[in-house]
PDB file of N, CA and C in Angstrom:
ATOM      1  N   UNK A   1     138.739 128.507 -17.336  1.00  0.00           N
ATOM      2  CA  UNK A   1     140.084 128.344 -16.828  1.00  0.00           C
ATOM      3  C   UNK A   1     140.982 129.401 -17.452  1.00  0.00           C
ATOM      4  N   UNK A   2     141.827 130.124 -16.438  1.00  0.00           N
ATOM      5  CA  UNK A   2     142.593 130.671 -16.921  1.00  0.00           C
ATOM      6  C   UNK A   2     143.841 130.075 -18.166  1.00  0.00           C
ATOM      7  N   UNK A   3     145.114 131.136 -18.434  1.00  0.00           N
ATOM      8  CA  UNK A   3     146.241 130.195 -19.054  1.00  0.00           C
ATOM      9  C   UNK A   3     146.971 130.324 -18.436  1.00  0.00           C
ATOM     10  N   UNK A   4     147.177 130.421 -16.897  1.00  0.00           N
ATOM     11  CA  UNK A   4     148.241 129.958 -15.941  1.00  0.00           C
ATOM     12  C   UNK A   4     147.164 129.013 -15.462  1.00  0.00           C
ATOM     13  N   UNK A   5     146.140 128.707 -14.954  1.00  0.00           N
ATOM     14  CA  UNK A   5     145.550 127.266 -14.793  1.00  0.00           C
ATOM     15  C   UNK A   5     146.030 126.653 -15.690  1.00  0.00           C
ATOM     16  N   UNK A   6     145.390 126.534 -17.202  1.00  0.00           N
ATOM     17  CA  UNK A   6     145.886 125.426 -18.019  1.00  0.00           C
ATOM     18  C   UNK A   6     147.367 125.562 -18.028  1.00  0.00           C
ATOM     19  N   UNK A   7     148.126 126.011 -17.839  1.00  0.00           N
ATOM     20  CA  UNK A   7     150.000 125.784 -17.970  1.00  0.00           C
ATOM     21  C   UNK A   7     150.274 125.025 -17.171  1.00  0.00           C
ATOM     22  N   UNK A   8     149.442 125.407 -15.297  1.00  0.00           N
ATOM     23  CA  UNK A   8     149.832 124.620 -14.308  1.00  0.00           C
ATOM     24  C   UNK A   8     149.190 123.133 -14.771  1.00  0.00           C
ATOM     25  N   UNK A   9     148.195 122.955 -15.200  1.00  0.00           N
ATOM     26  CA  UNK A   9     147.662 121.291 -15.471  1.00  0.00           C
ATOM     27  C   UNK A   9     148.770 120.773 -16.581  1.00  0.00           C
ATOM     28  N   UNK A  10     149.114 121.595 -17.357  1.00  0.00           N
ATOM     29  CA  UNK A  10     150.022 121.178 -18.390  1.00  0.00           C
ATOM     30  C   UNK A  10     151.763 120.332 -17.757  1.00  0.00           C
ATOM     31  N   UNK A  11     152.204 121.541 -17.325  1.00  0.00           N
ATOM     32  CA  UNK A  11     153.351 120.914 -15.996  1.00  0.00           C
ATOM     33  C   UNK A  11     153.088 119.951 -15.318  1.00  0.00           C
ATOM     34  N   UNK A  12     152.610 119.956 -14.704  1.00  0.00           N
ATOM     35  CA  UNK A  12     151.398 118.750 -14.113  1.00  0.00           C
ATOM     36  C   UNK A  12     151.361 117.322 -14.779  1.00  0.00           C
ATOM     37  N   UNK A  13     150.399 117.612 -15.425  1.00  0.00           N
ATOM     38  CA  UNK A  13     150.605 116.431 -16.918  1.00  0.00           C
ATOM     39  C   UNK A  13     151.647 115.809 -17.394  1.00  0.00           C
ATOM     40  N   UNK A  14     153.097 116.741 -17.505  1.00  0.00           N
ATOM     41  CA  UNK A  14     154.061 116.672 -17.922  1.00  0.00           C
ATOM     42  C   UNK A  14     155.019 115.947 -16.756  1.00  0.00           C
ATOM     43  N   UNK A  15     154.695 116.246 -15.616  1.00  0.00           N
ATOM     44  CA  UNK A  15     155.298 115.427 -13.998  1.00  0.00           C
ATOM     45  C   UNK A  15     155.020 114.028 -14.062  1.00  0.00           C
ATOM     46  N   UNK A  16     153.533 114.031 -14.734  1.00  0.00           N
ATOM     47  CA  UNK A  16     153.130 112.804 -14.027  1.00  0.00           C
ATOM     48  C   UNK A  16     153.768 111.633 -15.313  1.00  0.00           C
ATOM     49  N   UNK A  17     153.359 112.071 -16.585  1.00  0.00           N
ATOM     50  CA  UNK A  17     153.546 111.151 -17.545  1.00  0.00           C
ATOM     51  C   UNK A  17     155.602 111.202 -16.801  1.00  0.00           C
ATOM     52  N   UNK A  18     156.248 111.912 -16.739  1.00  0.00           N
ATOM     53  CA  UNK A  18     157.573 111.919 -16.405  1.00  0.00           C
ATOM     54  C   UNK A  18     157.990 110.393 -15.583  1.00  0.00           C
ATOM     55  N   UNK A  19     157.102 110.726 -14.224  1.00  0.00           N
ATOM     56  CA  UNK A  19     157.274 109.929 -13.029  1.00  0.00           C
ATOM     57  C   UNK A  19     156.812 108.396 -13.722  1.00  0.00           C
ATOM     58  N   UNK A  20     155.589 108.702 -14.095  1.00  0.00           N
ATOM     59  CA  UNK A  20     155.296 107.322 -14.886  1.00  0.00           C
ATOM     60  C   UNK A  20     156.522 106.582 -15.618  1.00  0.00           C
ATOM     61  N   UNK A  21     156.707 107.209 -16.164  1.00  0.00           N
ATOM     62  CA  UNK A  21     157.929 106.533 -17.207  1.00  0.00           C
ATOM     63  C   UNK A  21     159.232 106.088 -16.480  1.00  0.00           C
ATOM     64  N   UNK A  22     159.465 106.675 -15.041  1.00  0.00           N
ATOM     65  CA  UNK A  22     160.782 105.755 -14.368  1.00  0.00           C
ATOM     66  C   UNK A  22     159.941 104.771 -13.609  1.00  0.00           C
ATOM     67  N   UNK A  23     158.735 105.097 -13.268  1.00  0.00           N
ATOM     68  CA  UNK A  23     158.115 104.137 -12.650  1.00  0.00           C
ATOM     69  C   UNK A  23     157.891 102.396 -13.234  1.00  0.00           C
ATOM     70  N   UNK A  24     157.648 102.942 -14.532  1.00  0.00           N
ATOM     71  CA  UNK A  24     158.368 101.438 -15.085  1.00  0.00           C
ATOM     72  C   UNK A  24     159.249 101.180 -15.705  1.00  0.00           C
ATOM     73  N   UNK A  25     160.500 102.003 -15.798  1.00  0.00           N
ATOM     74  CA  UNK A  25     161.906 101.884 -15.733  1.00  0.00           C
ATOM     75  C   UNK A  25     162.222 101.021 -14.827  1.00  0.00           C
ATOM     76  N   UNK A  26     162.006 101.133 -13.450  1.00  0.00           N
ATOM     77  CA  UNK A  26     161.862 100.623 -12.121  1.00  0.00           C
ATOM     78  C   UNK A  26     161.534  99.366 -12.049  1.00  0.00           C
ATOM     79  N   UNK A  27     160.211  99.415 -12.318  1.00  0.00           N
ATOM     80  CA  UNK A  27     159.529  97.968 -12.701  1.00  0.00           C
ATOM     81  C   UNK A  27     160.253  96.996 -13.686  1.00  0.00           C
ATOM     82  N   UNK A  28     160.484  97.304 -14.322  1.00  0.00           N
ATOM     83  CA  UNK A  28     161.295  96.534 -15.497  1.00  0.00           C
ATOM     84  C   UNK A  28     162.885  96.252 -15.343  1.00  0.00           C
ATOM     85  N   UNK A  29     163.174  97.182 -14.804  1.00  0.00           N
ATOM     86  CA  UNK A  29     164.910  96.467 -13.980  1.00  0.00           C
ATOM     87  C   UNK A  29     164.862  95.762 -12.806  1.00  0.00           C
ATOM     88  N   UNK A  30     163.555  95.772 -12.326  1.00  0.00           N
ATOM     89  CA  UNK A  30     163.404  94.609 -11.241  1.00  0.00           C
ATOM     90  C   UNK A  30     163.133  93.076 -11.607  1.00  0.00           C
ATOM     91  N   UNK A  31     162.246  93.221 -12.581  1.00  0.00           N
ATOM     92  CA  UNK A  31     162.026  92.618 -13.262  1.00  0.00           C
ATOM     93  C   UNK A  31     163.246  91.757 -13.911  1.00  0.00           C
ATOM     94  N   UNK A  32     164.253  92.374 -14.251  1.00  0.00           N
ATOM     95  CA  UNK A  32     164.681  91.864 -15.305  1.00  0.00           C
ATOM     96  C   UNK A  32     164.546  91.789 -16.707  1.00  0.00           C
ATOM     97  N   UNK A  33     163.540  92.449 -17.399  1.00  0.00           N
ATOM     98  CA  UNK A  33     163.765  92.564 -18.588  1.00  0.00           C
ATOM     99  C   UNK A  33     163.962  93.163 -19.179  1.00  0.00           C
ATOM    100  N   UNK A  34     164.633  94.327 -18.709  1.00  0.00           N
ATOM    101  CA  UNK A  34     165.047  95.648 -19.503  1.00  0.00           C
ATOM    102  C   UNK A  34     166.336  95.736 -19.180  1.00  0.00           C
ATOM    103  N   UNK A  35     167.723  95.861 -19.135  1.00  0.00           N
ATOM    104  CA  UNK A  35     168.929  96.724 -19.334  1.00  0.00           C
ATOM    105  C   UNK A  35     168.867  97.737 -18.522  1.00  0.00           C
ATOM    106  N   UNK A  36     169.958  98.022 -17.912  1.00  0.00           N
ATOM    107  CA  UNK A  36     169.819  98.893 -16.942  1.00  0.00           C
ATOM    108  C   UNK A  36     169.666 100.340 -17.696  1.00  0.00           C
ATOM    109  N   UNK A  37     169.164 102.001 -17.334  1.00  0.00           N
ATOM    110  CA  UNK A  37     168.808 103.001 -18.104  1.00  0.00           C
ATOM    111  C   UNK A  37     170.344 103.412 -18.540  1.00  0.00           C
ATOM    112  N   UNK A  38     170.404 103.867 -19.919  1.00  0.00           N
ATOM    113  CA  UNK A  38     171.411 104.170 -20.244  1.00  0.00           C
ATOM    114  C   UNK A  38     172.401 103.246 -20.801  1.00  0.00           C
ATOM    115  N   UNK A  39     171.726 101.962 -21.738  1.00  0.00           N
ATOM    116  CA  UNK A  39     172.469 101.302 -22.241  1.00  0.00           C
ATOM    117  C   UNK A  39     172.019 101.174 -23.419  1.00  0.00           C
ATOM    118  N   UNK A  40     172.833 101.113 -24.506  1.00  0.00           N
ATOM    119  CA  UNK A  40     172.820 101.112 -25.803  1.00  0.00           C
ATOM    120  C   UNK A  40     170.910 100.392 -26.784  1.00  0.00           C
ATOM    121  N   UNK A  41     170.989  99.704 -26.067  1.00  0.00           N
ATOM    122  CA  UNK A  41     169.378  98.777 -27.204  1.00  0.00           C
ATOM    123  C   UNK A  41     168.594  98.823 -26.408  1.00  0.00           C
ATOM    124  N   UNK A  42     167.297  99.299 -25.900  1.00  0.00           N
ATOM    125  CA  UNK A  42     166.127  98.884 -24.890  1.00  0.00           C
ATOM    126  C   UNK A  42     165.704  97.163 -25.560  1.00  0.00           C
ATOM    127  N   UNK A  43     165.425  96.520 -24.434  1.00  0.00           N
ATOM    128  CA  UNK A  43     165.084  95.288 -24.890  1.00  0.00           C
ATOM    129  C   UNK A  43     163.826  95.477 -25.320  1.00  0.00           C
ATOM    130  N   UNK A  44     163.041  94.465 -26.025  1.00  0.00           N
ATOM    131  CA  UNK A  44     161.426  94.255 -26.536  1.00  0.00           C
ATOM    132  C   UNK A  44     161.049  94.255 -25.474  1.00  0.00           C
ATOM    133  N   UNK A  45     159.442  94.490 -25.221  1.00  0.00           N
ATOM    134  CA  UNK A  45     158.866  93.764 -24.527  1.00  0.00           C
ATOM    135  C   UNK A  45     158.251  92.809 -24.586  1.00  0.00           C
ATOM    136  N   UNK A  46     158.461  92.113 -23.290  1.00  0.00           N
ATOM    137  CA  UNK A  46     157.832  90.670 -23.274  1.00  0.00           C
ATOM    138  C   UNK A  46     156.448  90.525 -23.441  1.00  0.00           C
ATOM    139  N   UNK A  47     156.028  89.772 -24.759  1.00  0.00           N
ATOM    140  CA  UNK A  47     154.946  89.532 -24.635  1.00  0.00           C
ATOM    141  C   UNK A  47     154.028  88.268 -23.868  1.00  0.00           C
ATOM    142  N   UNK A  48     152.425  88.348 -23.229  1.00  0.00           N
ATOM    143  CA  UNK A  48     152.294  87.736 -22.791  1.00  0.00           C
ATOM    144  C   UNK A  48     152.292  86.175 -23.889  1.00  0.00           C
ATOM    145  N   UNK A  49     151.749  85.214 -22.983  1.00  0.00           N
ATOM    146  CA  UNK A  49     151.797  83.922 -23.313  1.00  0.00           C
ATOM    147  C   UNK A  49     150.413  83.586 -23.966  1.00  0.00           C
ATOM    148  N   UNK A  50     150.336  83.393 -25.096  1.00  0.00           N
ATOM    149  CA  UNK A  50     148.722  82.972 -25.832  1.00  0.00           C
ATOM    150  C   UNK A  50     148.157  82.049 -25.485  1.00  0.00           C
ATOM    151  N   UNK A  51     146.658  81.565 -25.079  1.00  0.00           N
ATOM    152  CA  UNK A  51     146.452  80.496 -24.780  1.00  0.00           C
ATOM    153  C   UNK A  51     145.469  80.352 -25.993  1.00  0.00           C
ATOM    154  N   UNK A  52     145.796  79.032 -26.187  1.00  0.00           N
ATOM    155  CA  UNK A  52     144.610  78.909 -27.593  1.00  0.00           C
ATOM    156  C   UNK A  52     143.358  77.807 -27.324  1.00  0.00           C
ATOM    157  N   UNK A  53     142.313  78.827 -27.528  1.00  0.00           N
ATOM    158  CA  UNK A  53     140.796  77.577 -26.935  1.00  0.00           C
ATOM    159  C   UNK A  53     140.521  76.846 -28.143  1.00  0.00           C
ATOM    160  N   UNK A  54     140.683  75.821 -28.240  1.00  0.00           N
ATOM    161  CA  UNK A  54     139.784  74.366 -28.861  1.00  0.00           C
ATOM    162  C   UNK A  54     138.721  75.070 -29.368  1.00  0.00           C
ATOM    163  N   UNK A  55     138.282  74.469 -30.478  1.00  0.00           N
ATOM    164  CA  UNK A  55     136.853  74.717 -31.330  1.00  0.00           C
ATOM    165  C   UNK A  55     135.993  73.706 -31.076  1.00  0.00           C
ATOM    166  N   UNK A  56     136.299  72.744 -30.167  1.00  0.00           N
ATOM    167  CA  UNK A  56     135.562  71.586 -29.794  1.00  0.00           C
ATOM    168  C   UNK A  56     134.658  71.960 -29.178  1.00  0.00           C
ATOM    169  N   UNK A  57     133.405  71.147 -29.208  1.00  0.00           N
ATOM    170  CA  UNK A  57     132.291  71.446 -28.047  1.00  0.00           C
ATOM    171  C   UNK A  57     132.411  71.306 -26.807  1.00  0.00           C
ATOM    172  N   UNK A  58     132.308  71.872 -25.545  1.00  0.00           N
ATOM    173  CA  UNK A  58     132.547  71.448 -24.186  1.00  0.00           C
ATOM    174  C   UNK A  58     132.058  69.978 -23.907  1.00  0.00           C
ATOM    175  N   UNK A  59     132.242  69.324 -23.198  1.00  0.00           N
ATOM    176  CA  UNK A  59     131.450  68.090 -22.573  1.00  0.00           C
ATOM    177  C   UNK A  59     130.161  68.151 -22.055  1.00  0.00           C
ATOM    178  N   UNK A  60     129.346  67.835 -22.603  1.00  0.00           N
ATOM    179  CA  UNK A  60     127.636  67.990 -21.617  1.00  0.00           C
ATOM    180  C   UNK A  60     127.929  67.373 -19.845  1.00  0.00           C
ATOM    181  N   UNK A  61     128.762  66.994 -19.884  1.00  0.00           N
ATOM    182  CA  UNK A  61     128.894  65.974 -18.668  1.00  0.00           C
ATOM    183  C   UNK A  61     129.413  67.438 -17.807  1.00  0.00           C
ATOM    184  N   UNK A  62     129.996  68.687 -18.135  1.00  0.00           N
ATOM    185  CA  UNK A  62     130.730  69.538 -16.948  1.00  0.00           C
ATOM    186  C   UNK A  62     128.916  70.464 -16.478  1.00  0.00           C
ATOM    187  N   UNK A  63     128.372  70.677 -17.462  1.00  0.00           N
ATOM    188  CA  UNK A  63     126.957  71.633 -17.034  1.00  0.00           C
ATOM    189  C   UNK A  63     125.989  70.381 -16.168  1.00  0.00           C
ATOM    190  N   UNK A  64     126.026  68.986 -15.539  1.00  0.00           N
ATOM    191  CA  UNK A  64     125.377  69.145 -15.151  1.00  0.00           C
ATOM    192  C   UNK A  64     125.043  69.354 -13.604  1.00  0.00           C
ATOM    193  N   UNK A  65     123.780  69.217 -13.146  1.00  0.00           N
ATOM    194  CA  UNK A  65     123.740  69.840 -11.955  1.00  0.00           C
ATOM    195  C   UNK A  65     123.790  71.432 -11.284  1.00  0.00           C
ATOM    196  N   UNK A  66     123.960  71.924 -13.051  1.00  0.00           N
ATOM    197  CA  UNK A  66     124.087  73.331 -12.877  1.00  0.00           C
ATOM    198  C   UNK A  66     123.138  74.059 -13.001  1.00  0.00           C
ATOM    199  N   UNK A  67     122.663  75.623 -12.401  1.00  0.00           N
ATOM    200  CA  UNK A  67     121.706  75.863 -12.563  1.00  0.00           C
ATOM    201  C   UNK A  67     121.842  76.833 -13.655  1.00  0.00           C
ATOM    202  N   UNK A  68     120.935  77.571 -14.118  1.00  0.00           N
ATOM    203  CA  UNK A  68     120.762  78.440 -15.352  1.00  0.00           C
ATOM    204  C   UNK A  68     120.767  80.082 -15.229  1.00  0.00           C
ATOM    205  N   UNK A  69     121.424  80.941 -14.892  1.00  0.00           N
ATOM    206  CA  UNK A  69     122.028  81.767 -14.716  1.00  0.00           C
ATOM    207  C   UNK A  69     120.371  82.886 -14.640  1.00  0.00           C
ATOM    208  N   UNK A  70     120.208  83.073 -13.245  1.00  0.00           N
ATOM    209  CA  UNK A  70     119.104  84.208 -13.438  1.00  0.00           C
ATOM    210  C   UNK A  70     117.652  83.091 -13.559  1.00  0.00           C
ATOM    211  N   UNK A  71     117.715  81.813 -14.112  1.00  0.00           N
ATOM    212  CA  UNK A  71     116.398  81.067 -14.034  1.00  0.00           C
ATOM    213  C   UNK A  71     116.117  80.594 -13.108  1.00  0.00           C
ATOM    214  N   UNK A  72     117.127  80.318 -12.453  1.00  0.00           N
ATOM    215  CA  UNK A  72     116.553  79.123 -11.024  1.00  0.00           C
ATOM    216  C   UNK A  72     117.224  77.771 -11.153  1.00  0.00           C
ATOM    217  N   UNK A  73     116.931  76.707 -10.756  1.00  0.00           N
ATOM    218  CA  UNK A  73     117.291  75.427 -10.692  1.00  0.00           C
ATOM    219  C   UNK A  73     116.396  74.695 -11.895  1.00  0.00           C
ATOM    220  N   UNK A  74     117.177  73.833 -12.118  1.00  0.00           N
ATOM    221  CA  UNK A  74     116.192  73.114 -13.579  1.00  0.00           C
ATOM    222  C   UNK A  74     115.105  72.060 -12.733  1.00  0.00           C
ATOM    223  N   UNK A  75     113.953  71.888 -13.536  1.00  0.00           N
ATOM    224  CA  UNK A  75     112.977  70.894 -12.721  1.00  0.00           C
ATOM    225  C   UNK A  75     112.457  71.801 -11.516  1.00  0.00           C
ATOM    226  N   UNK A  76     112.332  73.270 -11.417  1.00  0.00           N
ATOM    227  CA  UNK A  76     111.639  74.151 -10.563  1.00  0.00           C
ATOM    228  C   UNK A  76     111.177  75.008 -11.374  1.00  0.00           C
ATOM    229  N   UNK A  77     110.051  75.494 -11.086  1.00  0.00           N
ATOM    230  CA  UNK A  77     109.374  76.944 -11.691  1.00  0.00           C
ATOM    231  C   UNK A  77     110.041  77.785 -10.558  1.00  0.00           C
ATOM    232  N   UNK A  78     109.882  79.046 -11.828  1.00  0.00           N
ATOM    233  CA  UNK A  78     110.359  80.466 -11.218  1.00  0.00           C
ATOM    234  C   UNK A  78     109.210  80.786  -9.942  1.00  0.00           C
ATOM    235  N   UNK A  79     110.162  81.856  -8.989  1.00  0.00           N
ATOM    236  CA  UNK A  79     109.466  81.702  -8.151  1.00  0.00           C
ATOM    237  C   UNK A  79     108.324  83.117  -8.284  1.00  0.00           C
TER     238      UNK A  79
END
């Protein structure tokens, strides 16, 4: 590659990360959680919502009737 190729990918690069960045300017004043551009504090962003899984054992009662992933049906030989 030349160094007017790499300058043009560079500009380039430099467009896109650009556009990106009003693109969720955009997104985020639609949204609502950002302040419109050009106001004093950018808000945080919202983080998502945690869900926290139990250390409990599942119920034997939800697997049954189920089959075994890649084995077949239980109480059948492979075919």
């Amino acid at each position: 590659m030349s160094q007017e190729d790499l300058a043009a990918v560079q500009r380039r690069l430099d467009e896109l990360v650009r556009r990106v960045g009003q693109l969720e300017q955009t997104v985020d004043q639609l949204r609502g959680s950002r302040p419109l551009a050009g106001s004093a504090a950018p808000a945080a962003k919202a983080r998502p919502e945690l869900v926290t899984i139990p250390d409990a054992p599942y119920d034997n009662a939800l697997w049954t009737d189920s089959d075994d992933e890649g084995l077949g049906v239980r109480d059948r030989h492979a075919p």
